[in-house]
N, C-alpha and C. Protein backbone atom coordinates (compact mmCIF):
# COMPACT_ATOMS: atom_id res chain seq x y z
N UNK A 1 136.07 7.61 133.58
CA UNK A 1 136.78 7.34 134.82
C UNK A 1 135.76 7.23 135.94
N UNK A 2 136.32 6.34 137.02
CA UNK A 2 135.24 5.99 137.95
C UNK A 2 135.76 6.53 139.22
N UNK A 3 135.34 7.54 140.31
CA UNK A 3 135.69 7.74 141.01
C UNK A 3 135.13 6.90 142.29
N UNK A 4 135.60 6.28 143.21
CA UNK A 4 135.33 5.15 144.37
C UNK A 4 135.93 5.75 145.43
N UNK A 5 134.87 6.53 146.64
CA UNK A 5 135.96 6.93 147.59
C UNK A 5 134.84 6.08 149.03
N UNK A 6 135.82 6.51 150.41
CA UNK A 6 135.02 6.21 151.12
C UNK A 6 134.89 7.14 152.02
N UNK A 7 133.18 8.11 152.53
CA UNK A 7 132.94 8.83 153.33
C UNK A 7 133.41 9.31 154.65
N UNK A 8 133.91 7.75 154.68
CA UNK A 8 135.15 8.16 156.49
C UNK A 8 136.53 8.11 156.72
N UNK A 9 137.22 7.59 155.33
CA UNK A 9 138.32 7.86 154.98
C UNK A 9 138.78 8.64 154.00
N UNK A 10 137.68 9.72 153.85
CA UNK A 10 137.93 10.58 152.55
C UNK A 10 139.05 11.63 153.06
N UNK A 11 140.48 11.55 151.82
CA UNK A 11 141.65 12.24 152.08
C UNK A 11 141.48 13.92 151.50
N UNK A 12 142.15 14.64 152.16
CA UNK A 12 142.54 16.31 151.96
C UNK A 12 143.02 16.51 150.86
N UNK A 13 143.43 15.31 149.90
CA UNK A 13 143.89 15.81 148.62
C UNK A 13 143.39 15.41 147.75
N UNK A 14 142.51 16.40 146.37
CA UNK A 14 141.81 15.90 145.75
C UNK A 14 142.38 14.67 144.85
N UNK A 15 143.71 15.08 144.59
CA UNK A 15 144.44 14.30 143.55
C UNK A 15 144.19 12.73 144.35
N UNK A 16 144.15 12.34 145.90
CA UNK A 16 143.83 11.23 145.93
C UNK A 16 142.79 10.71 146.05
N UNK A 17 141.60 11.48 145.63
CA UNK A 17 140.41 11.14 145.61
C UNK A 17 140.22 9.97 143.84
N UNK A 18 140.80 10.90 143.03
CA UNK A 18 140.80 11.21 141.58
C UNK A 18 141.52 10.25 140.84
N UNK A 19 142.73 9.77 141.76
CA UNK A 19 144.01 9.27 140.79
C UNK A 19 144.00 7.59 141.37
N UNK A 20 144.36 6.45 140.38
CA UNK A 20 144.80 5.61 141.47
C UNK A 20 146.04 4.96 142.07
N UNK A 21 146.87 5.51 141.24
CA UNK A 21 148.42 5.72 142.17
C UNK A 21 148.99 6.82 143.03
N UNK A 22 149.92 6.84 143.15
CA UNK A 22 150.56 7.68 143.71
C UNK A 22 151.30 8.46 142.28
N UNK A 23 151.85 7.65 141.57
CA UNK A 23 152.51 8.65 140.54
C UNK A 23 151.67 9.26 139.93
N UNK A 24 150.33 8.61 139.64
CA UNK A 24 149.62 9.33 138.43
C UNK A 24 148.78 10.68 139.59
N UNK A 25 149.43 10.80 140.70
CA UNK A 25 148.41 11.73 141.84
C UNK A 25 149.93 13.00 141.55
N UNK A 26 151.39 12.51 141.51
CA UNK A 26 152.57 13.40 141.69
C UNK A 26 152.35 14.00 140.37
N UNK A 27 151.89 12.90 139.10
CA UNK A 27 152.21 13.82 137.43
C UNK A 27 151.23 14.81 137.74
N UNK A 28 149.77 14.50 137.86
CA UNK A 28 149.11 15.29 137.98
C UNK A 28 148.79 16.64 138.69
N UNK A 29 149.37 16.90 139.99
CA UNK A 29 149.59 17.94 140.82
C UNK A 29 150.64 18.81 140.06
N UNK A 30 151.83 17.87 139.79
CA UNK A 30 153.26 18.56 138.65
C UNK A 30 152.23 19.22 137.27
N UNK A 31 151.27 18.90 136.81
CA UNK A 31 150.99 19.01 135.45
C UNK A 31 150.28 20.33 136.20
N UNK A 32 149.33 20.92 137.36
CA UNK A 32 148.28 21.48 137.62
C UNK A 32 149.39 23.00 138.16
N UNK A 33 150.64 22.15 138.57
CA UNK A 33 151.65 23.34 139.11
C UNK A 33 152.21 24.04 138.03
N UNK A 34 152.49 23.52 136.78
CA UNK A 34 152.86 23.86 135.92
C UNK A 34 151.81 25.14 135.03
N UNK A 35 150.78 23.93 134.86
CA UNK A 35 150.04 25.14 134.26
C UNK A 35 150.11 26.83 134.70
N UNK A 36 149.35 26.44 136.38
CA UNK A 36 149.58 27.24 137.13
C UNK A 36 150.64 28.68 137.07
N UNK A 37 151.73 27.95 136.60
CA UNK A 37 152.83 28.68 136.48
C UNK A 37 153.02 29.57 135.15
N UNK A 38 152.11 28.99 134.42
CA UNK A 38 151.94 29.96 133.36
C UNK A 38 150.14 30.20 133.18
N UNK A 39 150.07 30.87 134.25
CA UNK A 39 148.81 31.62 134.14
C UNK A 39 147.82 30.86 133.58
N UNK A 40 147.60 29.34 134.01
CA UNK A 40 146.58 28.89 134.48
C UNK A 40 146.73 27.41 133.21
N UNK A 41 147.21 28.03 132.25
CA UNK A 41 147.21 27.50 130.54
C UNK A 41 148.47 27.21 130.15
N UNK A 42 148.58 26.26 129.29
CA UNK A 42 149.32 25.61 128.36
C UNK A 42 149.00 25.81 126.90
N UNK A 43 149.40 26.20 125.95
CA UNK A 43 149.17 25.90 124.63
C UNK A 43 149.90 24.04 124.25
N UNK A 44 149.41 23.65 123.38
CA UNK A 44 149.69 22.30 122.32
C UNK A 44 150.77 22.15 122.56
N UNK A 45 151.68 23.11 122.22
CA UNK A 45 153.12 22.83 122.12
C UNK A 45 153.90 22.77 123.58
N UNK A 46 153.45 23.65 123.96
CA UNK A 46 153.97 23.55 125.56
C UNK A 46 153.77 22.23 126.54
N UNK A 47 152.39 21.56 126.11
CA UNK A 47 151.63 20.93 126.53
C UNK A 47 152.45 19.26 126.43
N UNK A 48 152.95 19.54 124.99
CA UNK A 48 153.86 18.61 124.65
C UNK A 48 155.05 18.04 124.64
N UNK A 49 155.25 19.45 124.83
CA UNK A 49 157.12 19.29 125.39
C UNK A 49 156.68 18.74 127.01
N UNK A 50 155.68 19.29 127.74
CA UNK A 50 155.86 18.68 128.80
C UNK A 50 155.41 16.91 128.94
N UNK A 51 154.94 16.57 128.39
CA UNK A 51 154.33 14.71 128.27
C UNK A 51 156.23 14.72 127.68
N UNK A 52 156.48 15.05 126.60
CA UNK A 52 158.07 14.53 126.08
C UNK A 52 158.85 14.26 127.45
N UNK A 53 158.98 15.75 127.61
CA UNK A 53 160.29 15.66 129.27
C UNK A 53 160.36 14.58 130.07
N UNK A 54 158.88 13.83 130.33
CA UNK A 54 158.04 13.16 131.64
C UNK A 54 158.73 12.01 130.66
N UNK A 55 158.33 11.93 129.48
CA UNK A 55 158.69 10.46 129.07
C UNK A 55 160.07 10.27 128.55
N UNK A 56 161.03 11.09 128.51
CA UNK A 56 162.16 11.16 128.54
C UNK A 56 163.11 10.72 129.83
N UNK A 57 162.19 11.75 131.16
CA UNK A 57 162.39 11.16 132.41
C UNK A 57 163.35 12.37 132.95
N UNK A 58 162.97 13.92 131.76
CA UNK A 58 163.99 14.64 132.23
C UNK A 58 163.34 16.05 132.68
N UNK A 59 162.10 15.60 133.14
CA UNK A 59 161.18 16.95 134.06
C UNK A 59 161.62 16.68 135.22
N UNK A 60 162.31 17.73 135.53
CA UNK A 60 162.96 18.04 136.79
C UNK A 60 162.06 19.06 137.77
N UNK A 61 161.54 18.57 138.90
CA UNK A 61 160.43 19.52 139.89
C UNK A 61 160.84 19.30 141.40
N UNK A 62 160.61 19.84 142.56
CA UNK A 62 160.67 19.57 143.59
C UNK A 62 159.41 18.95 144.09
N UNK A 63 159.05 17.94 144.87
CA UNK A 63 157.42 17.21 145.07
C UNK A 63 157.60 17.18 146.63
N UNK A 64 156.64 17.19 147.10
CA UNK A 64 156.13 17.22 148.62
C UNK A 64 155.74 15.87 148.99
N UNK A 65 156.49 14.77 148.75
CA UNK A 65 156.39 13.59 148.98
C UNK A 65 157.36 12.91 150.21
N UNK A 66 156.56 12.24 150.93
CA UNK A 66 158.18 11.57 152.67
C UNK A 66 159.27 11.74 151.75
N UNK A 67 160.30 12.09 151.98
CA UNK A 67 161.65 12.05 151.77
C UNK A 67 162.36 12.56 150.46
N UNK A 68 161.68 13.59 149.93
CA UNK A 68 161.81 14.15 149.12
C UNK A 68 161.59 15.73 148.91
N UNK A 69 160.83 15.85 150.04
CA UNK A 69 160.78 17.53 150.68
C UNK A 69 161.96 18.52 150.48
N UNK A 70 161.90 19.74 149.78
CA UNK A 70 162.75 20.16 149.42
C UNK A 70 164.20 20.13 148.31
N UNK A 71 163.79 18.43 147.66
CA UNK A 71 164.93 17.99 146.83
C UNK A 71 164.51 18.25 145.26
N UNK A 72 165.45 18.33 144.85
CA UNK A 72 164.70 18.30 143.21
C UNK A 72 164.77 16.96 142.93
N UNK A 73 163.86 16.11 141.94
CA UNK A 73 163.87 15.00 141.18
C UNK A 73 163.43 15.02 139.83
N UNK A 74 163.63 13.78 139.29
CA UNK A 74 163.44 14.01 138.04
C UNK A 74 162.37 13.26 137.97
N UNK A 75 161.45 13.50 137.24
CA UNK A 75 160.29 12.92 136.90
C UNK A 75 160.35 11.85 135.72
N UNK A 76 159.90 10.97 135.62
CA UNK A 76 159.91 9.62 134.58
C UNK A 76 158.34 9.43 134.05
N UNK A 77 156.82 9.60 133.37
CA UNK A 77 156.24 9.02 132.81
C UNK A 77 155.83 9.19 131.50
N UNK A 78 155.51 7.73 131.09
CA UNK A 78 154.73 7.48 129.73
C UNK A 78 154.33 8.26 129.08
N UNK A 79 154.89 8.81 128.05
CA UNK A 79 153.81 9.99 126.88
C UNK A 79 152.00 9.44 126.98
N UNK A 80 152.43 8.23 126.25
CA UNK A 80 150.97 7.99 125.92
C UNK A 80 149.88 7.55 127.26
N UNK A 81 151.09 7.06 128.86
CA UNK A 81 149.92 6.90 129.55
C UNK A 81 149.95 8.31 130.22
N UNK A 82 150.36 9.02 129.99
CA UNK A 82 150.27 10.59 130.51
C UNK A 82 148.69 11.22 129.60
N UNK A 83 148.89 11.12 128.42
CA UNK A 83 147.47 11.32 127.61
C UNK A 83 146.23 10.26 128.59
N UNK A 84 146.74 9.37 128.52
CA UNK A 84 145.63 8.20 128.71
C UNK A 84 144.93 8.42 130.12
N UNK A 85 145.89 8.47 130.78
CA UNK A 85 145.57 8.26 132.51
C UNK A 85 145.24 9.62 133.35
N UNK A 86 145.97 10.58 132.54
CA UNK A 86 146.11 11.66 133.48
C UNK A 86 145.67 13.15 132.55
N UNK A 87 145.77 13.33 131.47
CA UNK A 87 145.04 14.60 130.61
C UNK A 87 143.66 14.48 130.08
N UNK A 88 143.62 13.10 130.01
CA UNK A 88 142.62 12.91 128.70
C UNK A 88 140.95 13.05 130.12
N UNK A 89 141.71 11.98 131.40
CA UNK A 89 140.67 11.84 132.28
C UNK A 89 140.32 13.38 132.91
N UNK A 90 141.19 14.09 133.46
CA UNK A 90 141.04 15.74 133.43
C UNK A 90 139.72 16.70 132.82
N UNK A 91 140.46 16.42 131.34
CA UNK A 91 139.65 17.13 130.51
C UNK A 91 138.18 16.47 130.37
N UNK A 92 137.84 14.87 130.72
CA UNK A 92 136.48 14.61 130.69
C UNK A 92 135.96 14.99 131.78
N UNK A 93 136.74 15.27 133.15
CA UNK A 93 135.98 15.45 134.10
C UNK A 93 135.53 16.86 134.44
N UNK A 94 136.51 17.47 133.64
CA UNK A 94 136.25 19.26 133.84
C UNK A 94 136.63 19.89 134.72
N UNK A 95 138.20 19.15 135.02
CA UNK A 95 139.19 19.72 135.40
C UNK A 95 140.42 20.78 134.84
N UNK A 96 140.34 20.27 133.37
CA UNK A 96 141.37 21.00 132.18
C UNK A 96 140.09 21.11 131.06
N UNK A 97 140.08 22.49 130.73
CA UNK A 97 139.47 22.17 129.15
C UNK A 97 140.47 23.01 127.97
N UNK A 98 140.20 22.17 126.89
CA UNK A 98 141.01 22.47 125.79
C UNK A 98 139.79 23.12 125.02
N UNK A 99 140.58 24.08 124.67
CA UNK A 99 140.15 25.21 123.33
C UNK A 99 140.22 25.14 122.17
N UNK A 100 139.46 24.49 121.69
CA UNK A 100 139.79 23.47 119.68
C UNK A 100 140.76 24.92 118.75
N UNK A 101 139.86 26.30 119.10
CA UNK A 101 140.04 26.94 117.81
C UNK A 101 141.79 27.83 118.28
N UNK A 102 142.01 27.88 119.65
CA UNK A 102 143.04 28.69 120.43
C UNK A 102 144.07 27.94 120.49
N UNK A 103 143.83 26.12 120.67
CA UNK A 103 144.74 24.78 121.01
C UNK A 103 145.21 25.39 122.63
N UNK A 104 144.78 26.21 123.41
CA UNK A 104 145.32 25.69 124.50
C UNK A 104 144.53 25.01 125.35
N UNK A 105 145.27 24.11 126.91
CA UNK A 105 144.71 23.82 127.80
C UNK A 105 144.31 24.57 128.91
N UNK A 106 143.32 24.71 129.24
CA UNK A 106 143.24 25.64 130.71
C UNK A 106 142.85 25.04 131.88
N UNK A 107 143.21 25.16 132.99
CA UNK A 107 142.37 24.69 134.23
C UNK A 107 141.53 25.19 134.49
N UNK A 108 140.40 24.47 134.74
CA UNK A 108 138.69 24.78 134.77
C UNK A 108 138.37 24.61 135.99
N UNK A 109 137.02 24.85 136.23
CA UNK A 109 136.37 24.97 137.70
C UNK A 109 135.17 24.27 137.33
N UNK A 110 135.23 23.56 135.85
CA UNK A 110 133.46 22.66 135.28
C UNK A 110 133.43 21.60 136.32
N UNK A 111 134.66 20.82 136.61
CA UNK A 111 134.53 20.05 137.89
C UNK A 111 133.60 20.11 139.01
N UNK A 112 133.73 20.87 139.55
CA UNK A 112 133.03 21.95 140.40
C UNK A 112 131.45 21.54 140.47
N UNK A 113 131.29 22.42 139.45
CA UNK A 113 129.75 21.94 138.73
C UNK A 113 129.17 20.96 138.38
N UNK A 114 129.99 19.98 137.90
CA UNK A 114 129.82 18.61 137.56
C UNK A 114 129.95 17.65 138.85
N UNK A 115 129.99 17.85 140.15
CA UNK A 115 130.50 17.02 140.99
C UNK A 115 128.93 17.55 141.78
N UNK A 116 128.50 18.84 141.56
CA UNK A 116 127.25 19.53 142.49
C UNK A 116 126.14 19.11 141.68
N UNK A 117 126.32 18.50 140.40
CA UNK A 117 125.46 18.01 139.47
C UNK A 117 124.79 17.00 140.29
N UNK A 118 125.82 15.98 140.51
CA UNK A 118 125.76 14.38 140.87
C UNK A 118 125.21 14.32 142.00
N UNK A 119 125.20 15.51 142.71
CA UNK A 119 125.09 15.81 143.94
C UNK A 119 123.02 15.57 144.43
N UNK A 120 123.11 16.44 143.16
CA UNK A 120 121.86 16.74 142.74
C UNK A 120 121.26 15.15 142.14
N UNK A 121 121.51 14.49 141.23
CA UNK A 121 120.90 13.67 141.30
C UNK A 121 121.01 12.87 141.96
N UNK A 122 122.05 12.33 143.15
CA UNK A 122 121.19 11.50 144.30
C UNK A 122 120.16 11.82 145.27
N UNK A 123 120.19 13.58 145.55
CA UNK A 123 119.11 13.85 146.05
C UNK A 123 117.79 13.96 145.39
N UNK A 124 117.73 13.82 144.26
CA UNK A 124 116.22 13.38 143.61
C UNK A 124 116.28 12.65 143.84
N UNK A 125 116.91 11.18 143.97
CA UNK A 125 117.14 9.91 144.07
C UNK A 125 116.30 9.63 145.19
N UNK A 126 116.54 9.93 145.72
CA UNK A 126 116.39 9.67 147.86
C UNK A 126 115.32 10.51 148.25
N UNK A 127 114.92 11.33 147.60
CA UNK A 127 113.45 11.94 147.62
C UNK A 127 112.33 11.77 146.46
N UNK A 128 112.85 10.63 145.27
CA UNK A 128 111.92 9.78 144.33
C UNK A 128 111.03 8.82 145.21
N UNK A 129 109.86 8.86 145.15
CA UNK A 129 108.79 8.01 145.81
C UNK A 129 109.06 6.59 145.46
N UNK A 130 108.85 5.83 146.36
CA UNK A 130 109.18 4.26 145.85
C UNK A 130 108.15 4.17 144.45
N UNK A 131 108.07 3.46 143.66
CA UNK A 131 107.60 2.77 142.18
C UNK A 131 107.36 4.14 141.13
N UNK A 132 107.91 5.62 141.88
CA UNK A 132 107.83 6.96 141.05
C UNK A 132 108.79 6.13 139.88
N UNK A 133 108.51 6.99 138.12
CA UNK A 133 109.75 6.52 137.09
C UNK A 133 110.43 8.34 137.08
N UNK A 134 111.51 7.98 137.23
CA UNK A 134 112.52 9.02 137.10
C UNK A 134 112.41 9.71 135.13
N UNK A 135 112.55 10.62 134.76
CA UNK A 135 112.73 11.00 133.46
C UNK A 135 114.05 10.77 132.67
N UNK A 136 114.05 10.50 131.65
CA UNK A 136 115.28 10.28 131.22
C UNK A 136 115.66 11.66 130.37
């Protein structure tokens, strides 16, 4: 996943830094509230019933969206673009990591680290001497 933002219009919410809709910014906050709600983690199965509900269209949440403040709605997305778009990109970025031998998901803070990484290599970048070769 490619993140593209811009320095003087950068928004207060990470999800719109991260996402490039609006729905895949609502599943995702819904997916992070959820966890949340059970102490941070999801196991497989839990994990699954929730992508089912979404693609059933029968996850019911309240969202902080214009005109919807305070209402319940029902949520509608894709099993498989729920994997595709919105868990799978998570877990590469080190936002969610999954536990092979436990099967659950957890919300992580590797993000974090991985974003202070990048951070780090543009400032070698910009303090590399012109015709210096960088190491691979």
């Amino acid at each position: 996943m490619v993140i593209l933002f811009d320095q003087f219009n950068l928004p207060d919410d990470i999800y719109e830094i991260i996402f490039a809709t609006k729905q895949q910014e609502i599943v995702a906050k819904v997916l992070i509230r959820t966890m949340k709600e059970h102490d941070g983690e999801l196991n497989k199965t839990e994990m699954s019933f929730f992508a089912t509900q979404l693609h059933e269209g029968k996850f019911e949440t309240e969202i902080n969206e214009p005109g919807y403040e305070g209402r319940k709605v029902k949520l509608a997305y894709n099993k498989r673009q729920f994997y595709d778009r919105i868990l799978t990109p998570m877990k590469s970025m080190g936002m969610i990591y999954y536990d092979l031998y436990k099967k659950i998901y957890k919300i992580s803070d590797k993000f974090t680290k991985e974003v202070n990484k990048i951070g780090i290599l543009w400032q070698r970048e910009v303090n590399n001497p012109l015709g210096a070769k960088l190491k691979k």
